[in-house]
PDB file of N, CA and C in Angstrom:
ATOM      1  N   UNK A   1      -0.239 -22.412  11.060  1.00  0.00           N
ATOM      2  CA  UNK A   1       0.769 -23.216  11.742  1.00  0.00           C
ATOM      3  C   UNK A   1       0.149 -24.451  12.397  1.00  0.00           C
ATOM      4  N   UNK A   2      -1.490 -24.254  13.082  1.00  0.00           N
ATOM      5  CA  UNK A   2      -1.759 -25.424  13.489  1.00  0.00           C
ATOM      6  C   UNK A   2      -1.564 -26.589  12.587  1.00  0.00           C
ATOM      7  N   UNK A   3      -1.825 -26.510  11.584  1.00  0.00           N
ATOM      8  CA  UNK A   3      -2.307 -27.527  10.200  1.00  0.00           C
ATOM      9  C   UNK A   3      -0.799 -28.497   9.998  1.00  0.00           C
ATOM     10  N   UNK A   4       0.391 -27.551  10.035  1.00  0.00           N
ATOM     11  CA  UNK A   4       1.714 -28.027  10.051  1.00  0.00           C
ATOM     12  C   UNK A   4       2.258 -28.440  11.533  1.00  0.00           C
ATOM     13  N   UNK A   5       1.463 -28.456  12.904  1.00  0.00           N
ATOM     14  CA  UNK A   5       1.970 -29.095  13.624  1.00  0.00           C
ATOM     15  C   UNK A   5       2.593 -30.675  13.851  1.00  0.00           C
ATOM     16  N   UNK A   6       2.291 -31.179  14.602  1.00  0.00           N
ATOM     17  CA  UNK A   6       2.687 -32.431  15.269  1.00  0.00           C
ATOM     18  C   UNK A   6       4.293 -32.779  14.709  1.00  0.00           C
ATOM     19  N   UNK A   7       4.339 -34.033  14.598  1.00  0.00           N
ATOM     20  CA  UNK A   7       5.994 -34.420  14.249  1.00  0.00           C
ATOM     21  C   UNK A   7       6.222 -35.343  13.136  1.00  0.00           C
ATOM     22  N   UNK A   8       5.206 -35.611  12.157  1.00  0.00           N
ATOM     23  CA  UNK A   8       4.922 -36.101  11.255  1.00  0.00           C
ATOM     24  C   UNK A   8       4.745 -35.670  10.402  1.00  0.00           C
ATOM     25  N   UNK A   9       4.272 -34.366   9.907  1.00  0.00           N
ATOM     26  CA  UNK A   9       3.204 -33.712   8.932  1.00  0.00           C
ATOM     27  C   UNK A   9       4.228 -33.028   8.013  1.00  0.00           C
ATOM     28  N   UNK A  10       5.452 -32.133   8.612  1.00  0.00           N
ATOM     29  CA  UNK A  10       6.821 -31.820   7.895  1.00  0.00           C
ATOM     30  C   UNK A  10       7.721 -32.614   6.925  1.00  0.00           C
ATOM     31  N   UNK A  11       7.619 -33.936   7.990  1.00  0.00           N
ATOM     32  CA  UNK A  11       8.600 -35.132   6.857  1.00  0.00           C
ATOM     33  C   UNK A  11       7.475 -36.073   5.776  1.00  0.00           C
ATOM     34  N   UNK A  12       6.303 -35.552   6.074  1.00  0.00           N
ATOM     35  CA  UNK A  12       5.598 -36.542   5.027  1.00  0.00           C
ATOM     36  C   UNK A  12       5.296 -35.371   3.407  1.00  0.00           C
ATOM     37  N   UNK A  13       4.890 -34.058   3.747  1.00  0.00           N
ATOM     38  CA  UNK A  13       5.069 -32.935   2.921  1.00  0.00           C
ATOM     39  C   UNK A  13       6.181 -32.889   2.381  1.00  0.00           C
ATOM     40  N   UNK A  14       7.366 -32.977   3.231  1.00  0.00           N
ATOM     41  CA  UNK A  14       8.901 -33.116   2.194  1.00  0.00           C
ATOM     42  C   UNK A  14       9.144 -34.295   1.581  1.00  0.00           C
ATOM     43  N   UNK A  15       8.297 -35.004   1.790  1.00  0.00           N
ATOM     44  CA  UNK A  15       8.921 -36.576   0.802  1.00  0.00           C
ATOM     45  C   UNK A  15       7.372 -36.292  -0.191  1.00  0.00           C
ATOM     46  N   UNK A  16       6.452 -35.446  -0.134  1.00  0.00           N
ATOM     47  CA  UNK A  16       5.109 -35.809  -1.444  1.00  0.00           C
ATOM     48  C   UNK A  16       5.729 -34.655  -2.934  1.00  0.00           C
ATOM     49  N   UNK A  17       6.981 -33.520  -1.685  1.00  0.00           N
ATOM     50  CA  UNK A  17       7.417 -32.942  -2.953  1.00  0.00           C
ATOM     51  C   UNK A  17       7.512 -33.228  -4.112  1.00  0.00           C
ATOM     52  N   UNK A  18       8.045 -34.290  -4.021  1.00  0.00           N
ATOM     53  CA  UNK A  18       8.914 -34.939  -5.504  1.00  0.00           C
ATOM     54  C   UNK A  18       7.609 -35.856  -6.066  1.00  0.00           C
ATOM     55  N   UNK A  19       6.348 -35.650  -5.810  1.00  0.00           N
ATOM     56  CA  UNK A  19       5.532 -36.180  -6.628  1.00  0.00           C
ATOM     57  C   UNK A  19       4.565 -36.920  -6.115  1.00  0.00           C
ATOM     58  N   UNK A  20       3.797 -37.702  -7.241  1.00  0.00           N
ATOM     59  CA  UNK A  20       2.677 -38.711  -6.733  1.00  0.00           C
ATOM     60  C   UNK A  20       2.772 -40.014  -5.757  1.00  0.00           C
ATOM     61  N   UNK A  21       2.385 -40.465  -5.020  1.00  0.00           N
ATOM     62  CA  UNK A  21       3.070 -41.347  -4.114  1.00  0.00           C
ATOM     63  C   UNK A  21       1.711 -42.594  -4.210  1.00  0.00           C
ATOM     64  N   UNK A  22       2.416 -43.692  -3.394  1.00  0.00           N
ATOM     65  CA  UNK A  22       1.185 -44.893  -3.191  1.00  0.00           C
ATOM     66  C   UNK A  22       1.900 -44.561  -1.714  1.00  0.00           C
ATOM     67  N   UNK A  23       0.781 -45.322  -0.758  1.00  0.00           N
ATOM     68  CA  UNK A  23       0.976 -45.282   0.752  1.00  0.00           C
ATOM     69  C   UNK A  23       2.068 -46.094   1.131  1.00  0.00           C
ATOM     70  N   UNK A  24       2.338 -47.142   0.382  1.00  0.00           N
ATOM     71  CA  UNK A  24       3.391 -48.218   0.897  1.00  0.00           C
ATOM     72  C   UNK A  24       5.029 -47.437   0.467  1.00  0.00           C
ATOM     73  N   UNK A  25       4.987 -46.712  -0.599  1.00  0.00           N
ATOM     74  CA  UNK A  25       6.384 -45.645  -0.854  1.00  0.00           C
ATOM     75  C   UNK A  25       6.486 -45.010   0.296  1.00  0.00           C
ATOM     76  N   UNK A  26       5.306 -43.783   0.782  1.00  0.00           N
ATOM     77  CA  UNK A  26       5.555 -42.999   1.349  1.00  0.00           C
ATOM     78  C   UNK A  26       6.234 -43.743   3.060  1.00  0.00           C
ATOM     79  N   UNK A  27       5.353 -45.116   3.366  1.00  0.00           N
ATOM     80  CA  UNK A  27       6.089 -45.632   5.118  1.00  0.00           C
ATOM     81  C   UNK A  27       7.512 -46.363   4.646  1.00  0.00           C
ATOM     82  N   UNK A  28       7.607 -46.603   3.324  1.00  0.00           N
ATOM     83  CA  UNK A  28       8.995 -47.205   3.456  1.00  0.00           C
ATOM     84  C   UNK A  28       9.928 -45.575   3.308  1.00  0.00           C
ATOM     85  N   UNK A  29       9.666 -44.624   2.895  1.00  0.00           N
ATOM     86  CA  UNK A  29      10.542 -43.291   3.003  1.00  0.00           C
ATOM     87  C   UNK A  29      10.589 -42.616   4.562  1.00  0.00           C
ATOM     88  N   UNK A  30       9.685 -43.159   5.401  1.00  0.00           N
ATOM     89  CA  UNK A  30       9.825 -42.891   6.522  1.00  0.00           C
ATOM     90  C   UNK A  30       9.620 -44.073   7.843  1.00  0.00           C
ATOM     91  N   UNK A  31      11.252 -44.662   7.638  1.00  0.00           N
ATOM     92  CA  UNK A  31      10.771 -45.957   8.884  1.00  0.00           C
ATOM     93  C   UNK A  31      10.473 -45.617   9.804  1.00  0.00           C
ATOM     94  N   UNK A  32      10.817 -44.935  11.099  1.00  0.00           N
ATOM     95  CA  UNK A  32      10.156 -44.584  11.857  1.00  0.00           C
ATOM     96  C   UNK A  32       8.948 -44.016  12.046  1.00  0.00           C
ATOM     97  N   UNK A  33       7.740 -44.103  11.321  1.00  0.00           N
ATOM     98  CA  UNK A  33       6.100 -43.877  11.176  1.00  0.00           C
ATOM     99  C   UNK A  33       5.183 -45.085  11.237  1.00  0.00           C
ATOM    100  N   UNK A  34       4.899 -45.303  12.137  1.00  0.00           N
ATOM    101  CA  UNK A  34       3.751 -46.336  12.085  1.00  0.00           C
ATOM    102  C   UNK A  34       2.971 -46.144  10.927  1.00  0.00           C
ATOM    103  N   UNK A  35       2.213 -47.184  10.243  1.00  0.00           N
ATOM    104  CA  UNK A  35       1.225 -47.324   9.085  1.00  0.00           C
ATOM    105  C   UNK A  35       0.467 -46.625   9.571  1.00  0.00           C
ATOM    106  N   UNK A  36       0.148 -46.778  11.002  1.00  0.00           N
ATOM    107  CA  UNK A  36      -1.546 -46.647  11.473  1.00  0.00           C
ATOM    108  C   UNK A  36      -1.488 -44.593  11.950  1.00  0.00           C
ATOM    109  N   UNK A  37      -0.085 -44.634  12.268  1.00  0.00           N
ATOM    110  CA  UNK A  37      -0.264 -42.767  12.506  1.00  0.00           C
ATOM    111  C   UNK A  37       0.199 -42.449  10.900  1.00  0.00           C
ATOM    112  N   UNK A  38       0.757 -42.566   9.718  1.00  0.00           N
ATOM    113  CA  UNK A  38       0.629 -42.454   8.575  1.00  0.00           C
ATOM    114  C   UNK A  38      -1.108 -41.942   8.165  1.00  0.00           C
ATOM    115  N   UNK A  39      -1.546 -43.364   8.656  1.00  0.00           N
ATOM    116  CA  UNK A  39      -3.128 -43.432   7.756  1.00  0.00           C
ATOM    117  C   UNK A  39      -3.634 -42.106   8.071  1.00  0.00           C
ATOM    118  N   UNK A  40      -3.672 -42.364   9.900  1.00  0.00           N
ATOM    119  CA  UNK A  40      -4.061 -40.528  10.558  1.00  0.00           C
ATOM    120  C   UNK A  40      -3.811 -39.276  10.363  1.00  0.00           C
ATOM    121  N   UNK A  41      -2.346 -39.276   9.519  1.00  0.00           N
ATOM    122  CA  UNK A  41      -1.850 -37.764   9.329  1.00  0.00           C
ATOM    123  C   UNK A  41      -2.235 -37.582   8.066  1.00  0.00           C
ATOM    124  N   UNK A  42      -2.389 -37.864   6.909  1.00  0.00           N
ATOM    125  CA  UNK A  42      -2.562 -38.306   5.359  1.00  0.00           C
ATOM    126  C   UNK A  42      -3.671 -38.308   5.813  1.00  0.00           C
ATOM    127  N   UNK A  43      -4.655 -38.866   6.573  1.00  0.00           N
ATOM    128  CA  UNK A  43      -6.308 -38.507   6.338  1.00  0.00           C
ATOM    129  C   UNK A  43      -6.569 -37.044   7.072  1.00  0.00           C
ATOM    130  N   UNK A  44      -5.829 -36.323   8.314  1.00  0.00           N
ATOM    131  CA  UNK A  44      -6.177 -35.309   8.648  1.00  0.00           C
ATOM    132  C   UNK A  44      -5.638 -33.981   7.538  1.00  0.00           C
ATOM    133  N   UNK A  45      -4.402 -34.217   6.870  1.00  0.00           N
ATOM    134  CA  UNK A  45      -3.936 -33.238   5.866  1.00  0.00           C
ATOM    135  C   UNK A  45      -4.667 -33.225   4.759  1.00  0.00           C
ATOM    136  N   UNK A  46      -5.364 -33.789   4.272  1.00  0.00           N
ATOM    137  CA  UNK A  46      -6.224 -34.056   3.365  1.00  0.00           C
ATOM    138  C   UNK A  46      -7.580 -32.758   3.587  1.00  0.00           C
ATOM    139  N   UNK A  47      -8.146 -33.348   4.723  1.00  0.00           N
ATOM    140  CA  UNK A  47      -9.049 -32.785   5.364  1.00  0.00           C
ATOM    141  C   UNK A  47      -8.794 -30.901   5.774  1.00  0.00           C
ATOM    142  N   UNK A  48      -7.416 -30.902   5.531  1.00  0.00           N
ATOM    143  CA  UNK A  48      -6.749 -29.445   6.146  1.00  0.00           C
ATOM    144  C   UNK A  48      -6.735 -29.155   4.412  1.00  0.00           C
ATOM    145  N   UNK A  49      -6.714 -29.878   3.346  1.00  0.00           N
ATOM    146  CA  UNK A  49      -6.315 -29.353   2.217  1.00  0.00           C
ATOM    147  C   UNK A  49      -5.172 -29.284   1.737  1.00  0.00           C
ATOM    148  N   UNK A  50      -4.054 -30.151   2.423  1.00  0.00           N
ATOM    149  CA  UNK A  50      -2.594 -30.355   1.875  1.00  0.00           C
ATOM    150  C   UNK A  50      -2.495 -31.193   1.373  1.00  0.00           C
ATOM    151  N   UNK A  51      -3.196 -32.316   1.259  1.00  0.00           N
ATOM    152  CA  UNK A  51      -3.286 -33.876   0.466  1.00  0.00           C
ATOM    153  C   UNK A  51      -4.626 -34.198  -0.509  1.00  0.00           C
ATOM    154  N   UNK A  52      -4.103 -34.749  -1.485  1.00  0.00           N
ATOM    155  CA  UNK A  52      -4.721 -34.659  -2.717  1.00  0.00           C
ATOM    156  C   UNK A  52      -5.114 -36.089  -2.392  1.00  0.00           C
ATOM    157  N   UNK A  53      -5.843 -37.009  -2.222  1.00  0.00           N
ATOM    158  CA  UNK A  53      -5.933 -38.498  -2.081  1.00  0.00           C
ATOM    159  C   UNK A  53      -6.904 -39.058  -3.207  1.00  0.00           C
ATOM    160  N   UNK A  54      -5.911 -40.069  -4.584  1.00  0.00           N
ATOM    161  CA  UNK A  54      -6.489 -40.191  -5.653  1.00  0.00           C
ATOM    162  C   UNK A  54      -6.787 -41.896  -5.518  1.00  0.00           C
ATOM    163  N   UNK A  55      -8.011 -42.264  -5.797  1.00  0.00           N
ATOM    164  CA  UNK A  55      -8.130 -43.811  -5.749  1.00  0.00           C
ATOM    165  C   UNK A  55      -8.243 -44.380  -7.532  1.00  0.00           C
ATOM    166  N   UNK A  56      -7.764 -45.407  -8.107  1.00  0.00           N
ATOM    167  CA  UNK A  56      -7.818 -45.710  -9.217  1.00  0.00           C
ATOM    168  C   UNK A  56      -9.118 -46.909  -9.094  1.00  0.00           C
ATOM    169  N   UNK A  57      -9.784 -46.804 -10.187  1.00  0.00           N
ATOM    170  CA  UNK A  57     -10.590 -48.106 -10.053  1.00  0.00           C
ATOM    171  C   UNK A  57      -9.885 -49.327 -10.871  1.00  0.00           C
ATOM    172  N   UNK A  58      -9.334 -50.135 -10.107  1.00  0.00           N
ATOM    173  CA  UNK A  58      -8.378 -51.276 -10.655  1.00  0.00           C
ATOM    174  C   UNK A  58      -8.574 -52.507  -9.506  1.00  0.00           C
ATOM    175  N   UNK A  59      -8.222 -53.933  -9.835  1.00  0.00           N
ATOM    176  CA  UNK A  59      -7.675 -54.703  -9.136  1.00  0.00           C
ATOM    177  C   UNK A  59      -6.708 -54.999  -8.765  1.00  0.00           C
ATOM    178  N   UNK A  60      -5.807 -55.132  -8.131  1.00  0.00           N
ATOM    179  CA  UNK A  60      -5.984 -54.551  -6.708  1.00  0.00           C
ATOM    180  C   UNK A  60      -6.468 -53.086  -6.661  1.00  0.00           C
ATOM    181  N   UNK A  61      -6.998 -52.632  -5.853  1.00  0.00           N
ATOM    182  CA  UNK A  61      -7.510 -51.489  -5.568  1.00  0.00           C
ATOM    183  C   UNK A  61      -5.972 -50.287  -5.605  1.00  0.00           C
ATOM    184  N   UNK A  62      -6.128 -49.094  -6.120  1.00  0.00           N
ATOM    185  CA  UNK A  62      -4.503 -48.203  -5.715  1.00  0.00           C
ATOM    186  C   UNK A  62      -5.030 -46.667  -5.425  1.00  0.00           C
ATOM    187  N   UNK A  63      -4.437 -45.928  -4.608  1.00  0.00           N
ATOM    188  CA  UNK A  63      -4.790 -45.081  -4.053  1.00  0.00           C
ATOM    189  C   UNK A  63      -3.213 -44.324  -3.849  1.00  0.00           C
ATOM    190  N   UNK A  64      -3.272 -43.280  -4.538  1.00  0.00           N
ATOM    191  CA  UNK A  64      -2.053 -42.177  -4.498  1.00  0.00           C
ATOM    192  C   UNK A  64      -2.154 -40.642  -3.641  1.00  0.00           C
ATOM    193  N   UNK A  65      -0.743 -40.209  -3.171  1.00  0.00           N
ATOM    194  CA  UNK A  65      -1.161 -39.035  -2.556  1.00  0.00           C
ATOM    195  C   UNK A  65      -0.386 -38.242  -3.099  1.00  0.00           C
ATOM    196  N   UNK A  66      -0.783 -36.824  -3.386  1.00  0.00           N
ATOM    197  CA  UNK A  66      -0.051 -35.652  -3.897  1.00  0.00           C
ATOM    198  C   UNK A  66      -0.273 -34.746  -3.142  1.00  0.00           C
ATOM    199  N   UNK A  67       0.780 -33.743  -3.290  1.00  0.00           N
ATOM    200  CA  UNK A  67       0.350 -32.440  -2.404  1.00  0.00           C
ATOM    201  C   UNK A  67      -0.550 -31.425  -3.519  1.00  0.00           C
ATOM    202  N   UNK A  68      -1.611 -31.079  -2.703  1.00  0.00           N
ATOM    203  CA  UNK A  68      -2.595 -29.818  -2.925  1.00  0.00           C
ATOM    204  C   UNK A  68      -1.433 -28.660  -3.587  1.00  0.00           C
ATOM    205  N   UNK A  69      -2.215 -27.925  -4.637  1.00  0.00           N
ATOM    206  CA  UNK A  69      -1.918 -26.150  -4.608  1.00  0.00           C
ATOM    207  C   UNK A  69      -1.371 -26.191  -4.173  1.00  0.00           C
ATOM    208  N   UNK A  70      -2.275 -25.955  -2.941  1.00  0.00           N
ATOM    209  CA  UNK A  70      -1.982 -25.119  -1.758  1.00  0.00           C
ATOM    210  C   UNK A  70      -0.797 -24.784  -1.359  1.00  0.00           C
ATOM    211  N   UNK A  71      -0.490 -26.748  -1.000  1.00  0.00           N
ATOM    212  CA  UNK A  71       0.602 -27.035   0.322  1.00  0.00           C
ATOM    213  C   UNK A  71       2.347 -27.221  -1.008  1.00  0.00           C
ATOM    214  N   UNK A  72       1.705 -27.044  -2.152  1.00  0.00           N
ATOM    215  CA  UNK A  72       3.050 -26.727  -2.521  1.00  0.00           C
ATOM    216  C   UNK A  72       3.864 -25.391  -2.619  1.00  0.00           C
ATOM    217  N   UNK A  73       2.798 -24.589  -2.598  1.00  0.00           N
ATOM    218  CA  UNK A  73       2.968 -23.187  -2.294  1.00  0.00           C
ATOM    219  C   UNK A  73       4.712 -23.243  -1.248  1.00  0.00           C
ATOM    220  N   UNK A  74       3.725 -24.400   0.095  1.00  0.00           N
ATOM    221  CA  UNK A  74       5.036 -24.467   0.845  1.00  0.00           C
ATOM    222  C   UNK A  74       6.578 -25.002   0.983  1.00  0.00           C
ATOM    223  N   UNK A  75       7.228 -25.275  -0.687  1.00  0.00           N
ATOM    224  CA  UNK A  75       8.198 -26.117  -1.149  1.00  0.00           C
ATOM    225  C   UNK A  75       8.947 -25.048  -0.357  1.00  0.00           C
ATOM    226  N   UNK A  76       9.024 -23.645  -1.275  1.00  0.00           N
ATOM    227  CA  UNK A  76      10.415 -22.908  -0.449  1.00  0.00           C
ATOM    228  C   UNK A  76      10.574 -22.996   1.063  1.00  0.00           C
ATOM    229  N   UNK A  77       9.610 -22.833   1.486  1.00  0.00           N
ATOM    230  CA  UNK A  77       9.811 -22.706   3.095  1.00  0.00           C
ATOM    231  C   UNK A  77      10.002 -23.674   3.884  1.00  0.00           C
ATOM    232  N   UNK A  78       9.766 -25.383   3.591  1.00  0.00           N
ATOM    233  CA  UNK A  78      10.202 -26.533   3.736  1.00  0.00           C
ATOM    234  C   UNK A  78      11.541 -27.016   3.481  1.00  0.00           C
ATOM    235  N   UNK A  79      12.023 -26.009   2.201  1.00  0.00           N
ATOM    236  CA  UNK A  79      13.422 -26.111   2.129  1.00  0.00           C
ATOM    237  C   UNK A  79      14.359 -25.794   2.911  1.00  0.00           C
ATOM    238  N   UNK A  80      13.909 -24.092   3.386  1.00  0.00           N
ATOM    239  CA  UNK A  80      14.486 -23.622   4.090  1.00  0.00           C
ATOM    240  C   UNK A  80      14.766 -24.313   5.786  1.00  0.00           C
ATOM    241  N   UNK A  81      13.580 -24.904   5.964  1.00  0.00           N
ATOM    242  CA  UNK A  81      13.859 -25.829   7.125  1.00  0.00           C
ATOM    243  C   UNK A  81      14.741 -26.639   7.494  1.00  0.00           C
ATOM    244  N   UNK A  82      14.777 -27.179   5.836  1.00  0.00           N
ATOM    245  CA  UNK A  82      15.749 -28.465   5.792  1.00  0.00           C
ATOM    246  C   UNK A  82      16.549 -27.849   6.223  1.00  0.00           C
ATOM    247  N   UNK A  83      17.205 -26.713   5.414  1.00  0.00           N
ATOM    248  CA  UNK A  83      18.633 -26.425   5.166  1.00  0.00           C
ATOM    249  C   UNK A  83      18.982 -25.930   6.464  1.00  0.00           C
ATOM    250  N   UNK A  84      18.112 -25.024   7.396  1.00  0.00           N
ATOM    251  CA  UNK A  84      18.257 -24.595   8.811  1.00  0.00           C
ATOM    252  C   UNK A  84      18.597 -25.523   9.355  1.00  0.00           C
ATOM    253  N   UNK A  85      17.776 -26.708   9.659  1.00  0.00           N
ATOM    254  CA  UNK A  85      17.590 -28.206  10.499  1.00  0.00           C
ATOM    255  C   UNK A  85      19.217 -28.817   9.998  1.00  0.00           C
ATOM    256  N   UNK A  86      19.687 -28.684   8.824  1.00  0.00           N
ATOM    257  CA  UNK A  86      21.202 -29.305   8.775  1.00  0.00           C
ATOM    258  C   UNK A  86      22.364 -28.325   9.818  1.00  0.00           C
ATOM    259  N   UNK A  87      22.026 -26.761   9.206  1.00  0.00           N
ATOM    260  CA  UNK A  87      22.584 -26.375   9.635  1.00  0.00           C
ATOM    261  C   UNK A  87      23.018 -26.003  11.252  1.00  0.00           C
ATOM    262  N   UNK A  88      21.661 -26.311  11.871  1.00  0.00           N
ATOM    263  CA  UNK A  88      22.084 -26.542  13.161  1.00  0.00           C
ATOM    264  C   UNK A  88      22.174 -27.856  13.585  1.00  0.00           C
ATOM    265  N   UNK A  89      22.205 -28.911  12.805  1.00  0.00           N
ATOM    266  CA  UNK A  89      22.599 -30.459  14.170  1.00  0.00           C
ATOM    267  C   UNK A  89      24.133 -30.741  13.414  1.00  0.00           C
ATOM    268  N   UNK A  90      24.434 -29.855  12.541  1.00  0.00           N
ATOM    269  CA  UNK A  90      26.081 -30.011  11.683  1.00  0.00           C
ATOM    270  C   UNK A  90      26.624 -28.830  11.923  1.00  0.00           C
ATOM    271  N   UNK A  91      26.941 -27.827  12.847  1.00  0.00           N
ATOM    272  CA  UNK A  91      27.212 -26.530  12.735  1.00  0.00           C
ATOM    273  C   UNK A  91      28.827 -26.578  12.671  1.00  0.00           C
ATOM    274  N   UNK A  92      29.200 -25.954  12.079  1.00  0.00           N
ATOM    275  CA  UNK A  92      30.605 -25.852  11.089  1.00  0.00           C
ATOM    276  C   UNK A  92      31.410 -25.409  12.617  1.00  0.00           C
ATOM    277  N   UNK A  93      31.972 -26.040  12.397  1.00  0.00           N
ATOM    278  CA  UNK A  93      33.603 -25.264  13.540  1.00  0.00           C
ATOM    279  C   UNK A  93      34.455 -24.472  13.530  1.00  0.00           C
TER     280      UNK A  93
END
């Protein structure tokens, strides 16, 4: 659970679901994230083993992120969040 703390690390794992990413996709899928706490969470998940961080040798330079094994292991249970997290800020009347 430490590894999945803070308030960042949930919505950046649910948006690498759907695949390979460049860094500039992933801050425009989440406006509210600074670049600079992006760079920090994506370099500490990495380091935890949830982020795959691929560099291409090209000009311009490109650098993609995927989720690990591991951390896809955690699709169902991220789902289930979602679907909890709707279900309580929309709770039916």
């Amino acid at each position: 659970m430490k590894i999945l703390g803070g308030k960042w690390k949930l919505p950046i794992l649910f948006r690498l679901m759907s695949g390979q990413m460049r860094f500039s996709t992933l801050a425009s899928l989440i406006p509210n994230l600074s670049r600079k706490v992006l760079s920090e969470q994506l370099k500490q998940m990495e380091k935890d083993g949830l982020v795959h961080r691929e560099e291409f040798d090209q000009s311009p330079p490109k650098v993609e992120y995927s989720l690990t094994k591991q951390a896809r292991k955690l699709k169902p249970i991220l789902e289930d969040l979602c679907q909890w997290n709707k279900s309580t800020t929309n709770p039916k009347k």
